[in-house]
N, C-alpha and C. Protein backbone atom coordinates (compact mmCIF):
# COMPACT_ATOMS: atom_id res chain seq x y z
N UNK A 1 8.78 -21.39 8.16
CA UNK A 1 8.62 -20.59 6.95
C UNK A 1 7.18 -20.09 6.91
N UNK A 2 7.08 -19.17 6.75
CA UNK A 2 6.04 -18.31 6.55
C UNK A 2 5.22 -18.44 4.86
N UNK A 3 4.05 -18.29 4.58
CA UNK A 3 3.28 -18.55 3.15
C UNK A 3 3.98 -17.33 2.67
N UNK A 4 4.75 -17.71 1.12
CA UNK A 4 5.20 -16.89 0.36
C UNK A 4 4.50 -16.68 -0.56
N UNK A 5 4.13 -15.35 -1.19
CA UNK A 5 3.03 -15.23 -2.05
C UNK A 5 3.71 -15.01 -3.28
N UNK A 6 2.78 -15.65 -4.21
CA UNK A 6 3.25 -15.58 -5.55
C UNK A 6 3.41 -14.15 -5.89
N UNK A 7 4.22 -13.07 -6.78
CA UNK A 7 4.50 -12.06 -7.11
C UNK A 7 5.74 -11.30 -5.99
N UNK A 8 6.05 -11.97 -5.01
CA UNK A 8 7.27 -11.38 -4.14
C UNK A 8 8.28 -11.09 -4.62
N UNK A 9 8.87 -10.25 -5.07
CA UNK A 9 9.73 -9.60 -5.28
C UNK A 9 10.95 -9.29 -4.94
N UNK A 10 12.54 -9.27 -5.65
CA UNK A 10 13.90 -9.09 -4.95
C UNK A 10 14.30 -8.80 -5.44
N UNK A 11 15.63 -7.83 -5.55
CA UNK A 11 16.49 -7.59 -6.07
C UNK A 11 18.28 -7.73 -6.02
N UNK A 12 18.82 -7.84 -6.61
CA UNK A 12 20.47 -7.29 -6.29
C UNK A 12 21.54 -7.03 -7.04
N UNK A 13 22.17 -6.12 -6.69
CA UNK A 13 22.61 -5.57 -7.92
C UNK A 13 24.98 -5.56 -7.57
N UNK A 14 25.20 -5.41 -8.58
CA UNK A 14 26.80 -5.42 -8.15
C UNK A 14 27.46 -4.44 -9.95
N UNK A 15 28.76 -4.12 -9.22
CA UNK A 15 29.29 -3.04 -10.07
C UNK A 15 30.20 -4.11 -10.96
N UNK A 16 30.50 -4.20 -12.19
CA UNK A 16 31.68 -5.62 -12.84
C UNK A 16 32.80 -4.68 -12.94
N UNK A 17 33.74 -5.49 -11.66
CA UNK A 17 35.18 -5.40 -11.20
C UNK A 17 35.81 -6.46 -12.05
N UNK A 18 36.89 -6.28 -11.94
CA UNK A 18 37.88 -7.20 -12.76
C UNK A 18 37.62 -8.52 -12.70
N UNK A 19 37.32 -8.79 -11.72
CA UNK A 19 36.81 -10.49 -10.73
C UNK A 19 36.04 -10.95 -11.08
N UNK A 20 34.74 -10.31 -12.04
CA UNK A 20 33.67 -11.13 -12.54
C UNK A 20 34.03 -10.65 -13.82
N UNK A 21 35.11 -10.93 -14.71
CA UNK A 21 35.07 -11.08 -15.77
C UNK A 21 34.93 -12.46 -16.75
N UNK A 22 34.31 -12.24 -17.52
CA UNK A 22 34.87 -14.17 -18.41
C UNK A 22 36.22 -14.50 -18.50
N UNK A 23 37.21 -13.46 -19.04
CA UNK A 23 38.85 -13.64 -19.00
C UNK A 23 39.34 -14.25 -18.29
N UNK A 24 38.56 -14.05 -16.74
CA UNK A 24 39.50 -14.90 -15.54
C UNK A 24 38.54 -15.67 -14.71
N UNK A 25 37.90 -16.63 -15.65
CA UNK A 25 37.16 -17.61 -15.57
C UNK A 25 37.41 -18.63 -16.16
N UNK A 26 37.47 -17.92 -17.65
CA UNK A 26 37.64 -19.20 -18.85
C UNK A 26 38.68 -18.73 -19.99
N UNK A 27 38.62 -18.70 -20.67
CA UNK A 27 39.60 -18.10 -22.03
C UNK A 27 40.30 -16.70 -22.19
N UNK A 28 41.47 -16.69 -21.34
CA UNK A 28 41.75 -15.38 -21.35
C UNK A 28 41.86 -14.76 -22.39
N UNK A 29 42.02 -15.24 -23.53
CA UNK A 29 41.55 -14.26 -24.54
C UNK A 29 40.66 -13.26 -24.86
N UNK A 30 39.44 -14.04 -24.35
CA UNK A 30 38.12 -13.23 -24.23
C UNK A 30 38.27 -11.86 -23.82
N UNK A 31 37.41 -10.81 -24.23
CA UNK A 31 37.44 -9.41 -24.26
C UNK A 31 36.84 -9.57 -22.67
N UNK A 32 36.89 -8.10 -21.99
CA UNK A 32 37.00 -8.45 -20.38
C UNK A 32 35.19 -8.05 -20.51
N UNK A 33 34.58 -8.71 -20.67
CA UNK A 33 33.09 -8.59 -20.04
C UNK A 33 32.71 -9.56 -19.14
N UNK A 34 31.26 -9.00 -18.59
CA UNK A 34 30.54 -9.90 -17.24
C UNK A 34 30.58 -11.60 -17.39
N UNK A 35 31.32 -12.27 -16.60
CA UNK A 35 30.85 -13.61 -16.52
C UNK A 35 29.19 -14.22 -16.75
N UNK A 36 28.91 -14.78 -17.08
CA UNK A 36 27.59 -15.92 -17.40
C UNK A 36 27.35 -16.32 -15.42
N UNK A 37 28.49 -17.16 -14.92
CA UNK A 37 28.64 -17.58 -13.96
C UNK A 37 28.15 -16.15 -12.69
N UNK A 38 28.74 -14.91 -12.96
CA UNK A 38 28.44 -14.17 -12.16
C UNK A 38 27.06 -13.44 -12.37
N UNK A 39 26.52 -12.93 -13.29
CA UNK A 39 24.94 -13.18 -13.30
C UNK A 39 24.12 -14.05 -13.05
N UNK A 40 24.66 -15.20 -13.18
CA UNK A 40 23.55 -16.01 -12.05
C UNK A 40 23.76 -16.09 -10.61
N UNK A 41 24.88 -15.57 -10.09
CA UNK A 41 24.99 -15.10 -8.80
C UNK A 41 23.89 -14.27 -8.23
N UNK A 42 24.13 -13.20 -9.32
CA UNK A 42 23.25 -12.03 -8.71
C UNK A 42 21.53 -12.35 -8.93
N UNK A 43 21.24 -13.17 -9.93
CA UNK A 43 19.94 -13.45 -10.33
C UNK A 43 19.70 -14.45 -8.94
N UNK A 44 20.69 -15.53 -8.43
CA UNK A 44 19.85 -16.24 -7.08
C UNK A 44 20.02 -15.24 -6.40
N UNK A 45 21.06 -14.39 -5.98
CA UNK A 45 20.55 -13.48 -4.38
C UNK A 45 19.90 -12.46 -4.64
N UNK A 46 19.09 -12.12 -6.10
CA UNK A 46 17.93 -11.49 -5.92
C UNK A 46 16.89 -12.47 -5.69
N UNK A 47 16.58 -13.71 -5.88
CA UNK A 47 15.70 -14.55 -5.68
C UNK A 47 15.77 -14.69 -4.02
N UNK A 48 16.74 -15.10 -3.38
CA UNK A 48 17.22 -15.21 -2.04
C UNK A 48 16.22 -13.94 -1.31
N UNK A 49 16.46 -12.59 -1.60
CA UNK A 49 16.19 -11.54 -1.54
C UNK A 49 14.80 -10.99 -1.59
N UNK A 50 14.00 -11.85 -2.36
CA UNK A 50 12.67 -12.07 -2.30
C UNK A 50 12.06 -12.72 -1.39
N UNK A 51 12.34 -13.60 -0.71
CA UNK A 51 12.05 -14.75 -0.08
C UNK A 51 12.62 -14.19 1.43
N UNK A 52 13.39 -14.14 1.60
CA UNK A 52 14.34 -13.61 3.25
C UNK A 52 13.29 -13.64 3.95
N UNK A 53 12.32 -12.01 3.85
CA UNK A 53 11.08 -11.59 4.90
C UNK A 53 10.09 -12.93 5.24
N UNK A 54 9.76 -14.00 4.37
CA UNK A 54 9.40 -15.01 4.88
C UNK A 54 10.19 -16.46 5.62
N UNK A 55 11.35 -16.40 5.70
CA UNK A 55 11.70 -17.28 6.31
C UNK A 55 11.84 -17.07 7.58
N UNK A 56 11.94 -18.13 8.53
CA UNK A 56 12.27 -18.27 10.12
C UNK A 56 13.64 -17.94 10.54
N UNK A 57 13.96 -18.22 11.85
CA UNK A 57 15.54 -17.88 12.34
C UNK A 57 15.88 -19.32 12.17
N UNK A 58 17.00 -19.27 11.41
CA UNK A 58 17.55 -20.69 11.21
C UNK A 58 17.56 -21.21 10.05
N UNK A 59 16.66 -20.72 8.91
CA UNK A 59 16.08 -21.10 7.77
C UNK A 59 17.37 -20.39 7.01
N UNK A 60 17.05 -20.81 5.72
CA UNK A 60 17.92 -19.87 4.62
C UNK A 60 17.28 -20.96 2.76
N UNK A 61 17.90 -20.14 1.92
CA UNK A 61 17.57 -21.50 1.32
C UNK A 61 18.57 -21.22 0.28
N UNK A 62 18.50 -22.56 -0.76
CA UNK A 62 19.73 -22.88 -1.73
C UNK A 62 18.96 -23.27 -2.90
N UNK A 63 19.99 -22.66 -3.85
CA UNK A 63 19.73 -23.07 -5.43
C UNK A 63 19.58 -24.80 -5.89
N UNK A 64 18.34 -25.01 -6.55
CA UNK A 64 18.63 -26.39 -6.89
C UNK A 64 18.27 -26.49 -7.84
N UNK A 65 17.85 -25.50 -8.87
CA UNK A 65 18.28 -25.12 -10.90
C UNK A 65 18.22 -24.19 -11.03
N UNK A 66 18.52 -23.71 -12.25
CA UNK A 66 19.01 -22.50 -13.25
C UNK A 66 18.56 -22.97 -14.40
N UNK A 67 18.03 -21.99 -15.09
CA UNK A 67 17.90 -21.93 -16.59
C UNK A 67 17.89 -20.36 -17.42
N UNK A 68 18.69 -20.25 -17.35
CA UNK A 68 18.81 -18.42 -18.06
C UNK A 68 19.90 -18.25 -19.15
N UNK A 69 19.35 -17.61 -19.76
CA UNK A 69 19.83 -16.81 -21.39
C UNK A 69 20.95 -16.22 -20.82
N UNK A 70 22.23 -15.62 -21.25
CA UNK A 70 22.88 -14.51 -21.47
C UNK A 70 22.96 -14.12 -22.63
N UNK A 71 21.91 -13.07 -22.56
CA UNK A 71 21.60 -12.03 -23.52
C UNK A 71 22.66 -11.00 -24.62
N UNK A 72 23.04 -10.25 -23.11
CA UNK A 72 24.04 -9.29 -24.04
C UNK A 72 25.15 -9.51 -22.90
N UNK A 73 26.88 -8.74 -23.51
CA UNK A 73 28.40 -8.52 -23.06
C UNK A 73 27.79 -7.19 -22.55
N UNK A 74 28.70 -7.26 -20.69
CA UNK A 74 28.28 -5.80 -19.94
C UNK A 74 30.14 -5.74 -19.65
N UNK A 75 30.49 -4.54 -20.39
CA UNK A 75 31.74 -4.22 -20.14
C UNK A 75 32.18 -3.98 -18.31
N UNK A 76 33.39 -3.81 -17.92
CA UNK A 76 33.66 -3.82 -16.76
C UNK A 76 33.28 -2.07 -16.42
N UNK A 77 33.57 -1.91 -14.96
CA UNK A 77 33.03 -1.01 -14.43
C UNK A 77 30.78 -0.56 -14.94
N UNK A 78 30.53 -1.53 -15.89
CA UNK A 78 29.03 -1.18 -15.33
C UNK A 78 28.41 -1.67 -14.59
N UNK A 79 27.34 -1.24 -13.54
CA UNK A 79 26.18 -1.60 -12.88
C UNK A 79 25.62 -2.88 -13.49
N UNK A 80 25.38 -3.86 -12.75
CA UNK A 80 24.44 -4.71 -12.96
C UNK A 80 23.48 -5.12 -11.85
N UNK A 81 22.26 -5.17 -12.10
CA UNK A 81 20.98 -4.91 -11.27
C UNK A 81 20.26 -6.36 -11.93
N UNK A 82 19.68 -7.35 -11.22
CA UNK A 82 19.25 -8.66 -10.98
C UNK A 82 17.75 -8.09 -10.37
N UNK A 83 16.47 -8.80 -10.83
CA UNK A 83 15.15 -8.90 -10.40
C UNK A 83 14.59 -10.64 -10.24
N UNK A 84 13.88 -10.65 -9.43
CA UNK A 84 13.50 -12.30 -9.14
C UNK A 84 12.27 -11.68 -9.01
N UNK A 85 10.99 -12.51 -9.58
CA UNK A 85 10.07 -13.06 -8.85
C UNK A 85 9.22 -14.19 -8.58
N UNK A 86 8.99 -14.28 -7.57
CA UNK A 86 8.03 -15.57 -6.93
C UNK A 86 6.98 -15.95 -8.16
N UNK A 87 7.19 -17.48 -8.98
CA UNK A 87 5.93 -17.85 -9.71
C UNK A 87 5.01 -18.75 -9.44
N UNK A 88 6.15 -19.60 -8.39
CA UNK A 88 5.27 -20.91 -8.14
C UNK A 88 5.98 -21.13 -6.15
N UNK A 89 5.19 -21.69 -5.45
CA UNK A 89 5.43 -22.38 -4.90
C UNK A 89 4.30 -23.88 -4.40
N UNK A 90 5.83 -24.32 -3.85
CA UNK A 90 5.28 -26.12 -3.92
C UNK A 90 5.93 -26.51 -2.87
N UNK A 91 5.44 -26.39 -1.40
CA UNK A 91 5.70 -26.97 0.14
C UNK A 91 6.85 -25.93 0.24
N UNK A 92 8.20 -26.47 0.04
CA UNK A 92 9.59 -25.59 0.57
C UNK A 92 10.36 -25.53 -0.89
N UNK A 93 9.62 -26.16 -2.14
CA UNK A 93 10.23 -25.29 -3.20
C UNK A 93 9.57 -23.86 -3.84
N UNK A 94 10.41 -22.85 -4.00
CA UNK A 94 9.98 -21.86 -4.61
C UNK A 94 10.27 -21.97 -6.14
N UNK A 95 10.15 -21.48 -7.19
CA UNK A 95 10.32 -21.00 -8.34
C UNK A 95 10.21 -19.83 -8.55
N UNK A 96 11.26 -19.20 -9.47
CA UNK A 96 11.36 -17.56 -10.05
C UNK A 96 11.26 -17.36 -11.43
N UNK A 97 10.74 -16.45 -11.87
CA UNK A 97 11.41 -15.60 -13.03
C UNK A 97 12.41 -14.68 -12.74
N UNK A 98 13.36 -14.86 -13.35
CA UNK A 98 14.56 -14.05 -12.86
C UNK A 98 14.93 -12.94 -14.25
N UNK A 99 15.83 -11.87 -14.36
CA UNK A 99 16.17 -11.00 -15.14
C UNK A 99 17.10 -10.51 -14.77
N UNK A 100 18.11 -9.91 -15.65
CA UNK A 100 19.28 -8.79 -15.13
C UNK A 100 19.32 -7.80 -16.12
N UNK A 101 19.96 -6.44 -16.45
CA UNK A 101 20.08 -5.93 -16.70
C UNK A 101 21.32 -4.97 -16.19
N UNK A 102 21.84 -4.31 -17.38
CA UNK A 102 23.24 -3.39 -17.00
C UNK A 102 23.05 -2.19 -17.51
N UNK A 103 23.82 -0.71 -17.30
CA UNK A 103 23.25 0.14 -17.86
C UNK A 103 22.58 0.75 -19.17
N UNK A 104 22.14 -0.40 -19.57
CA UNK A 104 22.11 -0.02 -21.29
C UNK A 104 20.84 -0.93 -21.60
N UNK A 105 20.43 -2.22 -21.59
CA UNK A 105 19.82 -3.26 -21.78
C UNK A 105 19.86 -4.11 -20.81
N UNK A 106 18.73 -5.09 -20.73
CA UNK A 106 18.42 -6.30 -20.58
C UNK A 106 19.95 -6.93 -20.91
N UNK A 107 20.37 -8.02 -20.22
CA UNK A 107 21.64 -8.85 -20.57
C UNK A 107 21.28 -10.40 -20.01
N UNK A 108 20.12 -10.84 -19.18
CA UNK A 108 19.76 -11.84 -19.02
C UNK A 108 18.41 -12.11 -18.77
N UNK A 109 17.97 -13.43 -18.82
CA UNK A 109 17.03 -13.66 -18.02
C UNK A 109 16.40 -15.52 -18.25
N UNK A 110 15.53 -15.47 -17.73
CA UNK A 110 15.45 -17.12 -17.50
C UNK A 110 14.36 -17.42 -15.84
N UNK A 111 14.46 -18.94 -15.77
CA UNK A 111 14.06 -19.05 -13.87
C UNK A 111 15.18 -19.74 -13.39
N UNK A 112 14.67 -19.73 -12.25
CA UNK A 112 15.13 -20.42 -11.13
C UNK A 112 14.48 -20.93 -10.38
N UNK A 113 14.77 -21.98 -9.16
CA UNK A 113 14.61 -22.76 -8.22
C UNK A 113 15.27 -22.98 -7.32
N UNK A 114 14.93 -22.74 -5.86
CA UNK A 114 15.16 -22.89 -4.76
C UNK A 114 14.73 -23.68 -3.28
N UNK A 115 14.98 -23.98 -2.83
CA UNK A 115 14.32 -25.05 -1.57
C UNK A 115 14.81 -24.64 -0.30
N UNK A 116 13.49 -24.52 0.43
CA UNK A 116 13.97 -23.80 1.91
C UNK A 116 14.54 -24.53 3.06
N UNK A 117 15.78 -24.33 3.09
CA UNK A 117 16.39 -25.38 4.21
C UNK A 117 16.35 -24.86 5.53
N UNK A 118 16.23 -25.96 6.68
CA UNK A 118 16.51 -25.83 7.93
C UNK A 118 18.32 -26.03 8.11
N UNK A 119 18.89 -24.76 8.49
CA UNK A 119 20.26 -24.61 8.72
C UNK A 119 21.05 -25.89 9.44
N UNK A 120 20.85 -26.00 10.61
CA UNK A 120 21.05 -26.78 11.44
C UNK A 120 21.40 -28.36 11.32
N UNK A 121 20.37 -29.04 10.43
CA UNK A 121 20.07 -30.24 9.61
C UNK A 121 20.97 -30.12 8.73
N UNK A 122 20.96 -29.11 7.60
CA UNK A 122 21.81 -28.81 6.66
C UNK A 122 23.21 -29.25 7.23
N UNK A 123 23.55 -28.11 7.79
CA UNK A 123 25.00 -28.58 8.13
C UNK A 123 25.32 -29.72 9.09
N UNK A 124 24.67 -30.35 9.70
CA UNK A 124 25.09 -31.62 10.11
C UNK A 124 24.91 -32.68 9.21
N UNK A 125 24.44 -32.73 7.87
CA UNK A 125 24.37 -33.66 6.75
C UNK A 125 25.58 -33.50 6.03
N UNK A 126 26.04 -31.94 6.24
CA UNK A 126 27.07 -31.33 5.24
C UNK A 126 28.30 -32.01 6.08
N UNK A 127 28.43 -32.02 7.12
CA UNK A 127 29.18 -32.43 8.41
C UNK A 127 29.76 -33.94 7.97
N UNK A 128 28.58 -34.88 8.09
CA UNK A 128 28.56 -36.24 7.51
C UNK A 128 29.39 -36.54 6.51
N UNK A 129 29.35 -35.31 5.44
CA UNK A 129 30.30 -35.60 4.27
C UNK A 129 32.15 -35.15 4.02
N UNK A 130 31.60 -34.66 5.36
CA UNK A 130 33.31 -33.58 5.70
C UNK A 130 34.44 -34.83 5.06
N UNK A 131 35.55 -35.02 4.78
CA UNK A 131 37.01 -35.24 4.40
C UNK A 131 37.70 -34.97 5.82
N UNK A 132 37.91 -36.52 6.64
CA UNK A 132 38.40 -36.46 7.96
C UNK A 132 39.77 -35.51 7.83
């Protein structure tokens, strides 16, 4: 891993298809807007997304908290666009400020935390736990 500098920057963004609705998550009752669950998708792989250009071949890294608001309901078919940036780092943990937004407003925001794994290790620990 390469020194990640505080202020690095990411983004990612996704269109809300039927699939990231709350309805067909939790209470189908619910009116069909953006999942909670799927904005923090997009808020780590804009964090992910920040970070990439510094990692090695083999590296990658994984979520290990969340803490974010959902702000405002983003009806289906709008844009949603996710920003991360780098606030802290500490050896192979990073920390973010994260945000999202849909065409209209702000609809989240909060941090995150991530830890840079060696792939390889990873999945032979993950391996260890396999279900013969």
């Amino acid at each position: 891993m390469k020194q990640i500098p505080l202020g690095a920057k990411g983004t990612a963004a996704l269109r809300v298809r039927p699939e990231h609705l709350a309805n067909r998550f939790k209470d189908a009752m619910l009116p069909p807007t953006f999942a909670t669950p799927m904005m923090i998708l997009v808020m780590e792989n804009a964090a992910l997304n920040a970070i990439k250009p510094y990692l090695d071949a083999g590296e990658s890294a994984v979520g290990t908290a969340v803490d974010v608001k959902h702000l405002a309901a983003t009806p289906l078919g709008h844009d949603v666009r996710a920003t991360a940036e780098v606030v802290g780092v500490e050896g192979k943990r990073i920390a973010f400020k994260v945000s999202a937004s849909d065409n209209k407003e702000e609809i989240g925001s909060g941090t995150h935390q991530r830890i840079v794994i060696d792939l390889r290790s990873f999945n032979e620990r993950l391996a260890k736990k396999s279900v013969p």
